[in-house]
C-alpha atoms as a PDB file:
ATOM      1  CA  UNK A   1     108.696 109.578  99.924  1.00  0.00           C
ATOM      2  CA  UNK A   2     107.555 108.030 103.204  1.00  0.00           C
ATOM      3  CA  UNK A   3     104.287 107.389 101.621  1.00  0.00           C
ATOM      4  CA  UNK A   4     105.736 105.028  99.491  1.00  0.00           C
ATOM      5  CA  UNK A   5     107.582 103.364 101.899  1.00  0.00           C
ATOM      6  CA  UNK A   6     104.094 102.995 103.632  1.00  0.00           C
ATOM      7  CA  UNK A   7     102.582 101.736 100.558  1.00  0.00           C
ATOM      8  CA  UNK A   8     105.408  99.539  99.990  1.00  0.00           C
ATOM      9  CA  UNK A   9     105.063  97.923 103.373  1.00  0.00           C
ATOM     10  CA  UNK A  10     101.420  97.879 102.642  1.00  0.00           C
ATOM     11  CA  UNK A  11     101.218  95.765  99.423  1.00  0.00           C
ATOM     12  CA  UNK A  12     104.446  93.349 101.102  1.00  0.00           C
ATOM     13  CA  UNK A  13     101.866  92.598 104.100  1.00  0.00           C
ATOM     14  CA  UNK A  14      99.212  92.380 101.629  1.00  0.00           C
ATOM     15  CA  UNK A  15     100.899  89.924  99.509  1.00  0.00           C
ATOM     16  CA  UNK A  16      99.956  87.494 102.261  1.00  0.00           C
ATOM     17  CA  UNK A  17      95.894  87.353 102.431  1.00  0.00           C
ATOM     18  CA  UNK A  18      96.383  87.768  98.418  1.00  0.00           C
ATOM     19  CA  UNK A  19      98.289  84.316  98.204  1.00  0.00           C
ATOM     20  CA  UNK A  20      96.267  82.957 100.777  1.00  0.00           C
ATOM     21  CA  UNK A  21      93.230  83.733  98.860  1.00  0.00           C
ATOM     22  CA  UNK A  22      95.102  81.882  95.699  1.00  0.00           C
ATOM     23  CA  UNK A  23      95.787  78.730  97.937  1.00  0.00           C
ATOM     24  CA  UNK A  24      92.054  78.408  99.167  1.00  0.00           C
ATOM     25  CA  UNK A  25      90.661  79.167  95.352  1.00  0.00           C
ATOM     26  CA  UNK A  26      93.600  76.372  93.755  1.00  0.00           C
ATOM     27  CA  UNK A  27      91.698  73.468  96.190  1.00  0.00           C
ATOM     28  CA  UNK A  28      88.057  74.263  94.391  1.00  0.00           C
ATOM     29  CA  UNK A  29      87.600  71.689  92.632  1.00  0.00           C
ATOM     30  CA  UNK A  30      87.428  73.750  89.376  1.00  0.00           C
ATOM     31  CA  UNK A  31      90.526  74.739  89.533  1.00  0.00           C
ATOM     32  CA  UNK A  32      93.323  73.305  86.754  1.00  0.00           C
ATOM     33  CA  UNK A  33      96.158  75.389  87.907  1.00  0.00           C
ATOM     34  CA  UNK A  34      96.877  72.948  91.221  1.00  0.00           C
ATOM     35  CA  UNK A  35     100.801  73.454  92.579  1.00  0.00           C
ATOM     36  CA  UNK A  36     101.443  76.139  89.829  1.00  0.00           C
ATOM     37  CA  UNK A  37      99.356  79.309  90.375  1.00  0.00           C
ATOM     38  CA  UNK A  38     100.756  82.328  88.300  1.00  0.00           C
ATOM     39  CA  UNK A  39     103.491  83.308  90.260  1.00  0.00           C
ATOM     40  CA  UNK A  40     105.060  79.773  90.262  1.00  0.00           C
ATOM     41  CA  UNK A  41     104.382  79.927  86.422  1.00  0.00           C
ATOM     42  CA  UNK A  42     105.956  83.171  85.670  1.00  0.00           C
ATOM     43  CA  UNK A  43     108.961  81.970  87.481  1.00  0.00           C
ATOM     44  CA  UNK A  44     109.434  79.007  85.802  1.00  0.00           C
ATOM     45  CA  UNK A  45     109.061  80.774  82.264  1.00  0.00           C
ATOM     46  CA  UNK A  46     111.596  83.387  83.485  1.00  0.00           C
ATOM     47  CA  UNK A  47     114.125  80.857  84.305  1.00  0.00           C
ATOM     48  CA  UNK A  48     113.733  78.715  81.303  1.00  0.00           C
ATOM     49  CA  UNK A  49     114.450  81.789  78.631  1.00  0.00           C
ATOM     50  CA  UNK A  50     116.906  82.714  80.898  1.00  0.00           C
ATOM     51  CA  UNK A  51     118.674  79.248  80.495  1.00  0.00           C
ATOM     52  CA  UNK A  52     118.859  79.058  84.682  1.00  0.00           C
ATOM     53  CA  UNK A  53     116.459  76.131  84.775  1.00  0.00           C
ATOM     54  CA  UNK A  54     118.898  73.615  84.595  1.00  0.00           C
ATOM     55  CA  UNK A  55     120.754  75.480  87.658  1.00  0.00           C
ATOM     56  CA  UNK A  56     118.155  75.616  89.707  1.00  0.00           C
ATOM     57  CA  UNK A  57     116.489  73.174  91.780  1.00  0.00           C
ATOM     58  CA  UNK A  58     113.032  72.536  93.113  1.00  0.00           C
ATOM     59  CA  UNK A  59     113.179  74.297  96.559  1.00  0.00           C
ATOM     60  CA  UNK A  60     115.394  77.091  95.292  1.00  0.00           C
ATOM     61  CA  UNK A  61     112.583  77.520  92.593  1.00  0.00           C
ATOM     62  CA  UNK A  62     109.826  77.423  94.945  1.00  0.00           C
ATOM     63  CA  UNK A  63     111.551  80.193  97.214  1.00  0.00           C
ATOM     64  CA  UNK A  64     112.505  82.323  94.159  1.00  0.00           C
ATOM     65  CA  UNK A  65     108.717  82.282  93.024  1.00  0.00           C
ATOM     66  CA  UNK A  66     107.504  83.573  96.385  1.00  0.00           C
ATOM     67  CA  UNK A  67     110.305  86.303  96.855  1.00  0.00           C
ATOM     68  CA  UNK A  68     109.437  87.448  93.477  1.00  0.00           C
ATOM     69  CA  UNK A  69     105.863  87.320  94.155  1.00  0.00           C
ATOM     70  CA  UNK A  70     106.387  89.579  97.360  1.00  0.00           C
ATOM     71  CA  UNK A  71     108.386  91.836  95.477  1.00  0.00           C
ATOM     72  CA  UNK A  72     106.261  92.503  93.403  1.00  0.00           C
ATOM     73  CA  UNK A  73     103.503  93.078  95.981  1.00  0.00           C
ATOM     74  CA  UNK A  74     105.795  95.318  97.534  1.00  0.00           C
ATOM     75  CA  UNK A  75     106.440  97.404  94.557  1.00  0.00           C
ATOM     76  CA  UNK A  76     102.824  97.986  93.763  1.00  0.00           C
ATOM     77  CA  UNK A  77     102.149  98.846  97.092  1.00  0.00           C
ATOM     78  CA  UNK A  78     104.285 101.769  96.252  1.00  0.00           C
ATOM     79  CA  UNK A  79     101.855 102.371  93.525  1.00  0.00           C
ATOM     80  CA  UNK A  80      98.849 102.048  95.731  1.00  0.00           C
ATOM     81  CA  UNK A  81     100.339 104.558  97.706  1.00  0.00           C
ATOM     82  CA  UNK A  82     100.451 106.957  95.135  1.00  0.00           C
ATOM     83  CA  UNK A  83      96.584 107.007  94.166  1.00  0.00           C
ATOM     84  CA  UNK A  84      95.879 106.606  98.225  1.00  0.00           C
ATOM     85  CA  UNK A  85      96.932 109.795  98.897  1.00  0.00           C
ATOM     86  CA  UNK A  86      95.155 111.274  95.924  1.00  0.00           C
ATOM     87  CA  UNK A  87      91.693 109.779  96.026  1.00  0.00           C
ATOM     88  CA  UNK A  88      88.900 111.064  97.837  1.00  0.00           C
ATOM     89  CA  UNK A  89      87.972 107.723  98.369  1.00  0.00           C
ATOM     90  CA  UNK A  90      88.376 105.033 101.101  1.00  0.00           C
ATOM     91  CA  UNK A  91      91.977 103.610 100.769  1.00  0.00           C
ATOM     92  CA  UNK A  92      90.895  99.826 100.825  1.00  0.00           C
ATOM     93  CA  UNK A  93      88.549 100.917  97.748  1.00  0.00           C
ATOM     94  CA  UNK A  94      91.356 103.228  95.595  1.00  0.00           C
ATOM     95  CA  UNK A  95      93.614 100.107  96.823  1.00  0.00           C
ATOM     96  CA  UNK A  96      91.096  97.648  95.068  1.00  0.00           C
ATOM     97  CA  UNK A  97      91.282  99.924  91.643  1.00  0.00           C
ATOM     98  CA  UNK A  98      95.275  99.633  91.921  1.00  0.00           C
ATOM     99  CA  UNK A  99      95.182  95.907  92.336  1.00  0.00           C
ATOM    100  CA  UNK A 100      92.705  95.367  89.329  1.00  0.00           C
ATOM    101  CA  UNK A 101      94.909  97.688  86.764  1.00  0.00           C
ATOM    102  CA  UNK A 102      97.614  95.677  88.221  1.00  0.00           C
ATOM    103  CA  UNK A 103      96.091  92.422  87.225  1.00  0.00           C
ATOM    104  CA  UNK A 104      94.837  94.101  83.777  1.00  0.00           C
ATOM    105  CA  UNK A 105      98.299  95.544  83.282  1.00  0.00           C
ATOM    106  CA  UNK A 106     100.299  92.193  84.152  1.00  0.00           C
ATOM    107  CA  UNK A 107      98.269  89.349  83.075  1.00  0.00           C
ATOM    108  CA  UNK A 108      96.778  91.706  79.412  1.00  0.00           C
ATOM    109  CA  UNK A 109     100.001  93.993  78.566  1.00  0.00           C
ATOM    110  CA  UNK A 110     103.547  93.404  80.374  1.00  0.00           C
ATOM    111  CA  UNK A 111     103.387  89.511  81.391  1.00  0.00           C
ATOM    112  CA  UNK A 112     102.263  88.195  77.405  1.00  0.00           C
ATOM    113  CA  UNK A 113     104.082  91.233  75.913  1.00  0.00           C
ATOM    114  CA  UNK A 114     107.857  89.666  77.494  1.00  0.00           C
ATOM    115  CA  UNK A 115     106.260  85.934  76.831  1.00  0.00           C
ATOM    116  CA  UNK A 116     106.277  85.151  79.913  1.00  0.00           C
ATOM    117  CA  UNK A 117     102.455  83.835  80.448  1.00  0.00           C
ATOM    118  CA  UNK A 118      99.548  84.220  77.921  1.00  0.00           C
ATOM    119  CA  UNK A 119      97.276  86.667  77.430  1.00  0.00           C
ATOM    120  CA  UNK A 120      94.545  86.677  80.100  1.00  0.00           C
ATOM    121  CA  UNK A 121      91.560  86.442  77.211  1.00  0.00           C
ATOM    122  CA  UNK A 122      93.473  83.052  76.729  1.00  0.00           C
ATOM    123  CA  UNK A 123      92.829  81.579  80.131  1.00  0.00           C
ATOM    124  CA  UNK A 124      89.869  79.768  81.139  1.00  0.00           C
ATOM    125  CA  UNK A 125      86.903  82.580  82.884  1.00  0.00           C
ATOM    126  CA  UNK A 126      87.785  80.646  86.191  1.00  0.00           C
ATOM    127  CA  UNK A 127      91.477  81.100  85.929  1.00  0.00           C
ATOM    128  CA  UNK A 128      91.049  84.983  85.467  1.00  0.00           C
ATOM    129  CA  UNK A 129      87.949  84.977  88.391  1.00  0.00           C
ATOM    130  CA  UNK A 130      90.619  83.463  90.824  1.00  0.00           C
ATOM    131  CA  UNK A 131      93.288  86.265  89.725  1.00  0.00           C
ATOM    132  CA  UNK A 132      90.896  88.759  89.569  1.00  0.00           C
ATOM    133  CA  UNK A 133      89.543  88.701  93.515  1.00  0.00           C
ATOM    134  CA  UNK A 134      93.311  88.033  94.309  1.00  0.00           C
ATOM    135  CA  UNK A 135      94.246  91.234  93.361  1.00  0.00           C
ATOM    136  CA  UNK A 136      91.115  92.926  94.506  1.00  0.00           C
ATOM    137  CA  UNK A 137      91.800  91.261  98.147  1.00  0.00           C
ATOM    138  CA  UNK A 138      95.546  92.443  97.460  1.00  0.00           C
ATOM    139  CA  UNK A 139      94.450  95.973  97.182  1.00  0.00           C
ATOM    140  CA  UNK A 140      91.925  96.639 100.092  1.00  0.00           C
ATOM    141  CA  UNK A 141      94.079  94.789 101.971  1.00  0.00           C
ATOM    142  CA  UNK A 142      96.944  97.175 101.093  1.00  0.00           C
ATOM    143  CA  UNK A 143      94.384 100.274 101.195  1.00  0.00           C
ATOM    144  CA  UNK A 144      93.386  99.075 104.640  1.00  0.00           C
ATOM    145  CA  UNK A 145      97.101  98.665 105.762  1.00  0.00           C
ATOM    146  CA  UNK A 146      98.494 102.146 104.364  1.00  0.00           C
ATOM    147  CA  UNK A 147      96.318 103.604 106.782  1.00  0.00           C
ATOM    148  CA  UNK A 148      97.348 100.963 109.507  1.00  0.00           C
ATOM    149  CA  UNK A 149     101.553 102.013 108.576  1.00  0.00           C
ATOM    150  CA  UNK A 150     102.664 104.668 111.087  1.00  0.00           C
ATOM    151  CA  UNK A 151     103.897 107.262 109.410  1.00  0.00           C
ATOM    152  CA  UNK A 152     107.794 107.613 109.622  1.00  0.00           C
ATOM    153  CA  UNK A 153     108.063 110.645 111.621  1.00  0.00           C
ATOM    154  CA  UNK A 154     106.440 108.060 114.848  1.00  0.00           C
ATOM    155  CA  UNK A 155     109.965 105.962 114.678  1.00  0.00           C
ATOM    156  CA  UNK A 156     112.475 109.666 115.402  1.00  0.00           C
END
């Protein structure tokens, strides 16, 4: 259990250099998703079929997009943890394999499967290239922290 508590800490803390990664790739001049990267986008699908657009304002959207986004980081940390402990190899590298099935998972099965964002072989190659070496920095990032967690029986 506490390593998933670890992991979960792990991907939260992670979440960070992953979004910052996001923010630097959204000013390339390529870029086409400016002010609405993914997690902004699933957010606003997910209150539109829910009806709670019209409830909810700008700022309360913006902060509901990032707590979901580090939610989600969170959970998949817990994930991360689980192969971690299993591999024989380096955590950031195991943590990079979680955070690509996570991105293959989300943005090919779950995320279009629910309608909440189109399938991935949809988007434009630079749109999945940004997503792509978000997650991977999301899961050496989390490898690399799991190890950096103290393990719970430091704080009795």
């Amino acid at each position: 259990m506490q390593e998933l508590v670890r992991g979960a800490v792990a991907g939260l803390v992670a979440t960070a250099p992953m979004t910052w990664t996001m923010k630097v790739a959204e000013r390339l001049p390529t870029e086409p998703w400016r002010g609405r990267l993914p997690p902004r986008q699933i957010t606003d699908r997910m209150l539109d079929k829910s009806g709670l657009d019209q409830h909810v304002d700008e700022d309360a959207t913006k902060a509901l997009a990032i707590a979901a986004h580090y939610a989600f980081g969170a959970a998949a940390g817990s994930l991360a943890a689980a192969a971690i402990v299993r591999s024989p190899l380096p955590a950031p590298v195991t943590g990079s394999a979680v955070g690509l099935g996570v991105w293959a998972a989300s943005y090919l099965g779950w995320l279009p499967l629910v309608g909440l964002r189109r399938n991935a072989t949809q988007e434009p190659a630079w749109c999945n290239l940004q997503m792509v070496t978000a997650h991977l920095v999301w899961g050496a990032a989390a490898g690399w922290l799991f190890n950096a967690v103290p393990e719970m029986e430091e704080y009795r």
